[in-house]
Protein backbone atom coordinates (compact mmCIF):
# COMPACT_ATOMS: atom_id res chain seq x y z
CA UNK A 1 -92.76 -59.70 -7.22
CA UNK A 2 -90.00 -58.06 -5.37
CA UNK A 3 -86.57 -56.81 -6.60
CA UNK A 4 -83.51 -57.89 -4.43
CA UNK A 5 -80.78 -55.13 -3.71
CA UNK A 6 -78.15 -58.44 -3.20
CA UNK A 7 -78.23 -62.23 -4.13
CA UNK A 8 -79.17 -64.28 -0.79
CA UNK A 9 -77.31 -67.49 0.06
CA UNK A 10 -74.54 -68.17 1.57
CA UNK A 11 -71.55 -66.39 1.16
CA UNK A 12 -68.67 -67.32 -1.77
CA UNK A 13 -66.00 -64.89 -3.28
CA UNK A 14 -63.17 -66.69 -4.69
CA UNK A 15 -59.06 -65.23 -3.25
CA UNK A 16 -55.76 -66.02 -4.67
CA UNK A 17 -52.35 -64.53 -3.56
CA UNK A 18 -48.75 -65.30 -5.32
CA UNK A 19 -45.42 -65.16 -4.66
CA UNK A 20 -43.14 -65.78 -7.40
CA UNK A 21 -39.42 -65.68 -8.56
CA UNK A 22 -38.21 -61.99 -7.92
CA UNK A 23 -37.37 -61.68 -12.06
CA UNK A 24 -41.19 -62.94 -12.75
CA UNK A 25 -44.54 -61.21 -12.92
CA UNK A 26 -47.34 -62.34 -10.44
CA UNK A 27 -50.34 -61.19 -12.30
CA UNK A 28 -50.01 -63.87 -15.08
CA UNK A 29 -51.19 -66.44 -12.81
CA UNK A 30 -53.47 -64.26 -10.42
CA UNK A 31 -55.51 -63.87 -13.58
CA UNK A 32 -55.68 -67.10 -14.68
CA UNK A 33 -56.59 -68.31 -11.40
CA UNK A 34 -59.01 -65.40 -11.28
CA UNK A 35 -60.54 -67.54 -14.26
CA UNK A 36 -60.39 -71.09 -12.66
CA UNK A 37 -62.38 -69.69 -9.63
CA UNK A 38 -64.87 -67.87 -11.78
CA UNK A 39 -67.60 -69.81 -10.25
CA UNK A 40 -67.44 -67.92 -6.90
CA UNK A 41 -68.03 -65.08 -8.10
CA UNK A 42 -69.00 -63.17 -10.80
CA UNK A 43 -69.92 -59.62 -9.17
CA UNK A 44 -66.83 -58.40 -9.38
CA UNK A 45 -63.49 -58.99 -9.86
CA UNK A 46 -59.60 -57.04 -8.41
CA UNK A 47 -56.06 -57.82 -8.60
CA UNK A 48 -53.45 -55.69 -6.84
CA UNK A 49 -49.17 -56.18 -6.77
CA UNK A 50 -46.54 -55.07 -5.64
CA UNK A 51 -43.60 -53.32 -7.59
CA UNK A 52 -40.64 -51.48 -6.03
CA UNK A 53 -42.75 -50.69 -2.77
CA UNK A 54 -45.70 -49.56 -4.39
CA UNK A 55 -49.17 -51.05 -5.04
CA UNK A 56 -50.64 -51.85 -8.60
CA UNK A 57 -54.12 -52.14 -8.29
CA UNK A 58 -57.00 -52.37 -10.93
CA UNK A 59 -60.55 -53.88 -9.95
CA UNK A 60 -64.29 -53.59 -11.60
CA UNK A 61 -67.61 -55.01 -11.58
CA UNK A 62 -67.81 -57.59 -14.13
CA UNK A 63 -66.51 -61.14 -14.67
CA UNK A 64 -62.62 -61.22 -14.91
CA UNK A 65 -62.50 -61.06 -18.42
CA UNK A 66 -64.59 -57.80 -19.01
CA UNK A 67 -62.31 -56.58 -16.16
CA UNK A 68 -59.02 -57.01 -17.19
CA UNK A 69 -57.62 -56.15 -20.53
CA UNK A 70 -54.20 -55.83 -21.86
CA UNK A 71 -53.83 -52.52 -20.55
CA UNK A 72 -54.80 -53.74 -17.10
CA UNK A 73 -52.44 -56.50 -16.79
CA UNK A 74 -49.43 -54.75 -18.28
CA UNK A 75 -49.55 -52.02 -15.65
CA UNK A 76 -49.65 -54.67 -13.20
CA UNK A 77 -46.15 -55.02 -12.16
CA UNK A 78 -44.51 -57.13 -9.66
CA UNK A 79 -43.54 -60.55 -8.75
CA UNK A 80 -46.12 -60.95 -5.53
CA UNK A 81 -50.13 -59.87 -5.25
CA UNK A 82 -53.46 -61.26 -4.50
CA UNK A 83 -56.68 -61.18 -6.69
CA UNK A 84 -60.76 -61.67 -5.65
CA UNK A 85 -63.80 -62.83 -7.59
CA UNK A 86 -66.68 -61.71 -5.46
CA UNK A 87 -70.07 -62.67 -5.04
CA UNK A 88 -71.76 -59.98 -3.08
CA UNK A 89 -72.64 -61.09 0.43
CA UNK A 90 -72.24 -57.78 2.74
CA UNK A 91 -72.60 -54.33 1.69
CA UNK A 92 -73.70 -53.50 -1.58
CA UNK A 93 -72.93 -54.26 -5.65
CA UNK A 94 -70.94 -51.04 -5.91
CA UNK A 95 -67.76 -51.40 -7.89
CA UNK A 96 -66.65 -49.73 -4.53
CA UNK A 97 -67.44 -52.65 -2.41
CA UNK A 98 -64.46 -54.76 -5.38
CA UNK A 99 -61.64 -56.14 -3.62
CA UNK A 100 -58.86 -56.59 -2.74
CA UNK A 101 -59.01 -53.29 -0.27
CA UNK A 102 -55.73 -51.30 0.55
CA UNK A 103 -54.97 -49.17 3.59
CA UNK A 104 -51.24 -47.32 3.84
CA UNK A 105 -50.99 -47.59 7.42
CA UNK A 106 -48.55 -49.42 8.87
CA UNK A 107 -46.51 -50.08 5.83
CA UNK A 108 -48.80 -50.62 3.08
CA UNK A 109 -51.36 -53.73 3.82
CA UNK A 110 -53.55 -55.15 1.10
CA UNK A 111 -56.35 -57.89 1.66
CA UNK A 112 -59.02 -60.23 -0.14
CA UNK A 113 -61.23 -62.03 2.37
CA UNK A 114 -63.98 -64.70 1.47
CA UNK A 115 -66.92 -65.15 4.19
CA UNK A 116 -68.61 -63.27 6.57
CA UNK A 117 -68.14 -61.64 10.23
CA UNK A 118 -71.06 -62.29 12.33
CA UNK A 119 -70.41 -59.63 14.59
CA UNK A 120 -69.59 -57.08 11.97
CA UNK A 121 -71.96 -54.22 14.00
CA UNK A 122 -69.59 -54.29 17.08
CA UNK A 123 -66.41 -54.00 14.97
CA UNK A 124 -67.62 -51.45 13.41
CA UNK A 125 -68.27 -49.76 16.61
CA UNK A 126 -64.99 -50.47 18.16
CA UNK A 127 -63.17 -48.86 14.80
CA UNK A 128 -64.83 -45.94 15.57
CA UNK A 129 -63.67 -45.89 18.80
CA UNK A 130 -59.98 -45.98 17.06
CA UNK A 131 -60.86 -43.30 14.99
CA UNK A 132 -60.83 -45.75 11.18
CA UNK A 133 -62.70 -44.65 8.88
CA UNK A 134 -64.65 -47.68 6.83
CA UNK A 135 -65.44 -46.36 3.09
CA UNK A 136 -67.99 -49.45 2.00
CA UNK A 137 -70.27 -51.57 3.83
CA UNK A 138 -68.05 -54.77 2.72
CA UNK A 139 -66.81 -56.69 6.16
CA UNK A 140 -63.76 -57.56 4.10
CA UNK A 141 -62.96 -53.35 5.05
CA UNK A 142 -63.39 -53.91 8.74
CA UNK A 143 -61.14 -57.24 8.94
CA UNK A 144 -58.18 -55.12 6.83
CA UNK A 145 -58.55 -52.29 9.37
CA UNK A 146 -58.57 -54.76 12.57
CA UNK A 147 -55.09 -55.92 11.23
CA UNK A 148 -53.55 -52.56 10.40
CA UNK A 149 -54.79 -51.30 14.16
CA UNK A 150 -53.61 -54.56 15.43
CA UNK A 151 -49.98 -54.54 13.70
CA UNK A 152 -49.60 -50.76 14.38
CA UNK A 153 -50.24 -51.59 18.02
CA UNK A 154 -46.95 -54.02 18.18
CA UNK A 155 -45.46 -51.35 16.59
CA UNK A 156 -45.62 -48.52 18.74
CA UNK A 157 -44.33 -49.20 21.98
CA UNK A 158 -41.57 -51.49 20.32
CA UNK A 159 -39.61 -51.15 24.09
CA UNK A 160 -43.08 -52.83 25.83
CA UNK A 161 -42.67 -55.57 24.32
CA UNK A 162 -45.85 -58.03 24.59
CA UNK A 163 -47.89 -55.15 25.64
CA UNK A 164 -51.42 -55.16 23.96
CA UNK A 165 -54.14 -52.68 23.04
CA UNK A 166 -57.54 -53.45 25.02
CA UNK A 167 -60.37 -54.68 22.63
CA UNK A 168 -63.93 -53.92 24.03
CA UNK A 169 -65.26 -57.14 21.90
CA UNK A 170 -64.12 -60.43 21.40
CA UNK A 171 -65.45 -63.81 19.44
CA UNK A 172 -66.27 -66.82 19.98
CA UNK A 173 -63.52 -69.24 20.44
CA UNK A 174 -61.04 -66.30 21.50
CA UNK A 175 -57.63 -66.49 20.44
CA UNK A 176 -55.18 -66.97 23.56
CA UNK A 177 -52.03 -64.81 23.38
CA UNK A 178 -49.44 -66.00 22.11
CA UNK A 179 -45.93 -66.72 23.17
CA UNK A 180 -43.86 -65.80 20.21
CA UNK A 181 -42.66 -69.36 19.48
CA UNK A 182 -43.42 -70.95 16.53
CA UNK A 183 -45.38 -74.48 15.59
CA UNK A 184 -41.84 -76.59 16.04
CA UNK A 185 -41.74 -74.37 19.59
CA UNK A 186 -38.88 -72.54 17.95
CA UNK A 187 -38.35 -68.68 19.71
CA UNK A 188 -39.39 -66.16 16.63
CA UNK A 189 -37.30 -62.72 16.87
CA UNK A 190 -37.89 -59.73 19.17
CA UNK A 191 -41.03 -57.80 18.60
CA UNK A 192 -38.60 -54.56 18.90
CA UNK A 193 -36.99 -55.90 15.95
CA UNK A 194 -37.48 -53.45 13.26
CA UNK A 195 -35.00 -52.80 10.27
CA UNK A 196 -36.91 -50.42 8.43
CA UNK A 197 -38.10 -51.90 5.64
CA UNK A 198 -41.53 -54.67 6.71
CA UNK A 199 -42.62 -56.24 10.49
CA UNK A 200 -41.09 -59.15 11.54
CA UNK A 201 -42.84 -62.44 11.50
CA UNK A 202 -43.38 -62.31 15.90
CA UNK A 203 -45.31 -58.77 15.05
CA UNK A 204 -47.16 -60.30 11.98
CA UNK A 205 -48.19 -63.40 13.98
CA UNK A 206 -49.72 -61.29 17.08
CA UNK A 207 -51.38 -59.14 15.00
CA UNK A 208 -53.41 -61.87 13.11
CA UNK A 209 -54.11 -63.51 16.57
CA UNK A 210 -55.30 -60.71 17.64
CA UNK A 211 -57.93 -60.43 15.10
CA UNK A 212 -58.49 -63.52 15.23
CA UNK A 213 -60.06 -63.63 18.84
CA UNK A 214 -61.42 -60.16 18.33
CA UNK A 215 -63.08 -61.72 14.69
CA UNK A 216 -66.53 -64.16 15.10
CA UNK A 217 -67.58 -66.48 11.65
CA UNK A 218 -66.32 -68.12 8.95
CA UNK A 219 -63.52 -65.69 6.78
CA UNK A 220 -60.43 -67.40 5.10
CA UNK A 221 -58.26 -64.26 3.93
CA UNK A 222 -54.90 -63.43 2.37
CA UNK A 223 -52.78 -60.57 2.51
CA UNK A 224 -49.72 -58.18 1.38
CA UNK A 225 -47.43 -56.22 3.19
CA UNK A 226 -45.03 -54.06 1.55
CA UNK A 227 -41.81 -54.77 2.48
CA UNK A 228 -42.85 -58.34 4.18
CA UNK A 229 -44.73 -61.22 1.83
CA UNK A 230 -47.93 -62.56 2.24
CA UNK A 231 -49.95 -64.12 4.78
CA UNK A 232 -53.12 -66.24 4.35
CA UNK A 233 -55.37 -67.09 7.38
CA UNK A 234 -58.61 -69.46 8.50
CA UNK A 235 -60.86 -68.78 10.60
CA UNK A 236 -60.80 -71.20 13.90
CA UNK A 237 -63.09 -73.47 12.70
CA UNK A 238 -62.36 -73.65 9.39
CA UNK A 239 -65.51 -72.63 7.75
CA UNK A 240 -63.88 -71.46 4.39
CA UNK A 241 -61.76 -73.05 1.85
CA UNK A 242 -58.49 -72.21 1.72
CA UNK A 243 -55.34 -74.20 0.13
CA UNK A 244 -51.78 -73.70 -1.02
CA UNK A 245 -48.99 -75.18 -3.22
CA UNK A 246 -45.88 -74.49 -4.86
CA UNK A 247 -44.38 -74.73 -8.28
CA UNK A 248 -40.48 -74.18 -9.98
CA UNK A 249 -40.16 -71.14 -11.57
CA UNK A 250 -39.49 -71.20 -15.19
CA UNK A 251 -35.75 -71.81 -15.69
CA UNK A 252 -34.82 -71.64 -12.00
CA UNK A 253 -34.55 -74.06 -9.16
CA UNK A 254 -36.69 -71.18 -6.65
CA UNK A 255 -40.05 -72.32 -5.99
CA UNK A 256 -43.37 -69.93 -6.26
CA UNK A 257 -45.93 -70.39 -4.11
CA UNK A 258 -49.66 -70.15 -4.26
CA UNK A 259 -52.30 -69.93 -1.82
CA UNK A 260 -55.89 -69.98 -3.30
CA UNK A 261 -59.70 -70.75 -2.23
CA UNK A 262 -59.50 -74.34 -3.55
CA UNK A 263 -57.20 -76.80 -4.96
CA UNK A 264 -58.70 -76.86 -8.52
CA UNK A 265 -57.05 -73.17 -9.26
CA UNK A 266 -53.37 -74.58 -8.52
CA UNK A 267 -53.68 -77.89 -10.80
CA UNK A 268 -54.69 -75.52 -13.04
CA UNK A 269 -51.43 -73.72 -13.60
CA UNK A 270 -49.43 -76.18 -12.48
CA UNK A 271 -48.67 -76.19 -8.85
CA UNK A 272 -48.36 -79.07 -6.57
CA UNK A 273 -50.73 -79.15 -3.97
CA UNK A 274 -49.34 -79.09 -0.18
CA UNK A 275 -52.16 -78.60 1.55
CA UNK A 276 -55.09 -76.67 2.97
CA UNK A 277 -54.21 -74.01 5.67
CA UNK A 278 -55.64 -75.66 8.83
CA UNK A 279 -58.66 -74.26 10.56
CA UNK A 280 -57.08 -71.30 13.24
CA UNK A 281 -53.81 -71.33 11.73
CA UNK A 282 -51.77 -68.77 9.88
CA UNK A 283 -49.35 -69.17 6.72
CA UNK A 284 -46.30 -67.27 5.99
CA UNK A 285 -44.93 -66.77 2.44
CA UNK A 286 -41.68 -64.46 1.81
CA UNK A 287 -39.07 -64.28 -0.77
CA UNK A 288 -36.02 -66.44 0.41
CA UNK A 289 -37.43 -68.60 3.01
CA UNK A 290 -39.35 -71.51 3.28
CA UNK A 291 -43.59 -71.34 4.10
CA UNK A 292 -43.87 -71.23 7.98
CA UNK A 293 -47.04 -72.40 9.43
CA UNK A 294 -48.56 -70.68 12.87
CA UNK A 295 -51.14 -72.38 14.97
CA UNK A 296 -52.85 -69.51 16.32
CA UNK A 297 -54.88 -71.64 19.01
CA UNK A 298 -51.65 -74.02 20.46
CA UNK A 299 -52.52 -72.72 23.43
CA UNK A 300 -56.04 -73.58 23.34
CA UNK A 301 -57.36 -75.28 26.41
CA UNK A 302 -58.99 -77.76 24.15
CA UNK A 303 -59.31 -78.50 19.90
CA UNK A 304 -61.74 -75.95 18.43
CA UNK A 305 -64.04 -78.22 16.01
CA UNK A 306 -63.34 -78.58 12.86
CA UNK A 307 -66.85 -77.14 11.17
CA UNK A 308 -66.23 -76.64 7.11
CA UNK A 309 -69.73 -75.21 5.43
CA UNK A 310 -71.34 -78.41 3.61
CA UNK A 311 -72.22 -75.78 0.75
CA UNK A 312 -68.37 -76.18 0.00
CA UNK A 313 -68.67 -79.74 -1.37
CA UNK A 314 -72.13 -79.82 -3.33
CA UNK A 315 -72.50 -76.29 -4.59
CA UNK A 316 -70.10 -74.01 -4.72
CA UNK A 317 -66.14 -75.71 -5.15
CA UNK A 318 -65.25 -77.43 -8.53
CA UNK A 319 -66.00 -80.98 -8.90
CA UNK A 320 -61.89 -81.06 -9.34
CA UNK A 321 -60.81 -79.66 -5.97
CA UNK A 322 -59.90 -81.14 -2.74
CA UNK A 323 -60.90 -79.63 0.65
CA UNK A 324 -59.88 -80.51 3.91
């Protein structure tokens, strides 16, 4: 008989992000979609938010109820965050290895990632080469760190503008640069154009298409940035789940907006389904303006196939979700 040091199988974790009305608090219905996507994981569990520029963030082996008590949730303030369920596929069970992971660099970036990197070794290596440090053994660590390298690098030299850091590696399907326009061929602003306070969607959009031609497997991820919104993300083929709606906020015409591994977790509190974040593309969610989708691969010399994991639709999603 032999004793396992991690559940085989392919890999599930469960993400959620939300942006709601400025006056309302986000972790309400992070944890109760925490709940409705239970059955991805029950390793661990995380929610993080943001109030007033700073990061509230509480996470804990256990299921989500053993995790969070009223404690928790009250000293999680703020109107936008993401949460995680995980099911431990990389790394080990350490409450260490719990999402969502935080680094402070540029600005304050915050991510939950479900999947795995298939070429996790080399990225490792190359963050090395960059001088990151990587705390766990959880690949979710090394795809936050490729974005903070990746948006501090359209930071720096903000008067060379389109001028790009080197990677050593790249994946499969690579990522062609792109030219700053957006899906409707719409110009997006400068990459110089900095106002102090978050990146500007051009920066944000290079960054993630950056990683994603540096990033090989099947990931679907969301993020925070402080002073910005959040962004959610496929990977090109569109290997993991990964869905969004919207709802009315209580007593307001302003719409909230949620972006979760499958469909079940937003009829579940409510919002109206608009779709699944296409394979290769990257959403855009910030206070004020309207969700603006990116197709990180419109310059693709040819459609990247479509390839979601069959495991999806008889084992792991709720027989109440749509995908795809």
């Amino acid at each position: 008989r032999r004793t396992l040091s991690k559940p085989l199988g392919p890999p599930m974790c469960g993400i959620v992000g939300v942006l709601c009305a400025d006056d309302s608090s986000a972790v309400g219905p992070l944890y109760e979609a925490l709940l409705a996507l239970q059955h991805r994981g029950q390793d661990a569990a995380g929610i993080i938010t943001e109030d007033a520029g700073r990061f509230c963030l509480h996470k804990d082996n256990g299921m989500v109820r053993d995790v969070f008590g009223p404690a928790q949730l009250t000293n999680l303030r703020g109107s936008i965050g993401i949460g995680h369920v995980r099911y431990p596929t990389a790394g080990s069970s350490s409450c260490a290895e719990a999402q969502p992971f935080y680094v402070n660099s540029p600005y304050g970036i915050t991510l939950a990632h479900n999947g795995n990197l298939v070429d996790l070794p080399t990225l490792k290596r190359d963050l090395e080469r960059e001088f990151r440090h990587l705390n766990t053994g959880s690949d979710s660590e090394v795809l936050l760190n490729l974005l903070a390298i990746e948006l501090f690098s359209n930071l720096s030299s903000p008067s060379h503008e389109g001028t790009r850091s080197v990677s050593p590696s790249s994946g499969a399907g690579a990522a062609p640069a792109p030219d700053c326009v957006d899906a409707a061929g719409r110009k997006l602003e400068s990459l110089s154009a900095f106002d102090g306070k978050g990146p500007t969607d051009a920066q944000v959009i290079l960054a993630v298409n950056e990683l994603l031609r540096r990033c090989s497997g099947g990931y679907a991820c969301v993020s925070m940035i402080i002073g910005y919104g959040l962004l959610a993300f496929r990977d090109p083929h569109g290997i993991r789940p990964l869905s969004y709606g919207r709802r009315l906020a209580e007593g307001s015409t302003e719409h909230e907006y949620m972006v979760a591994s499958e469909s079940g977790a937003l009829n579940a509190l409510g919002f109206e389904l608009l779709g699944d974040v296409p394979p290769g593309h990257l959403l855009l969610l910030r206070r004020g303006k309207e969700p603006r989708m990116h197709n990180c691969f419109a310059s693709a010399a040819a459609p990247l196939a479509h390839a979601p994991c069959v495991f999806e639709y008889v084992y792991f999603a709720r027989p109440d979700s749509v995908i795809d």
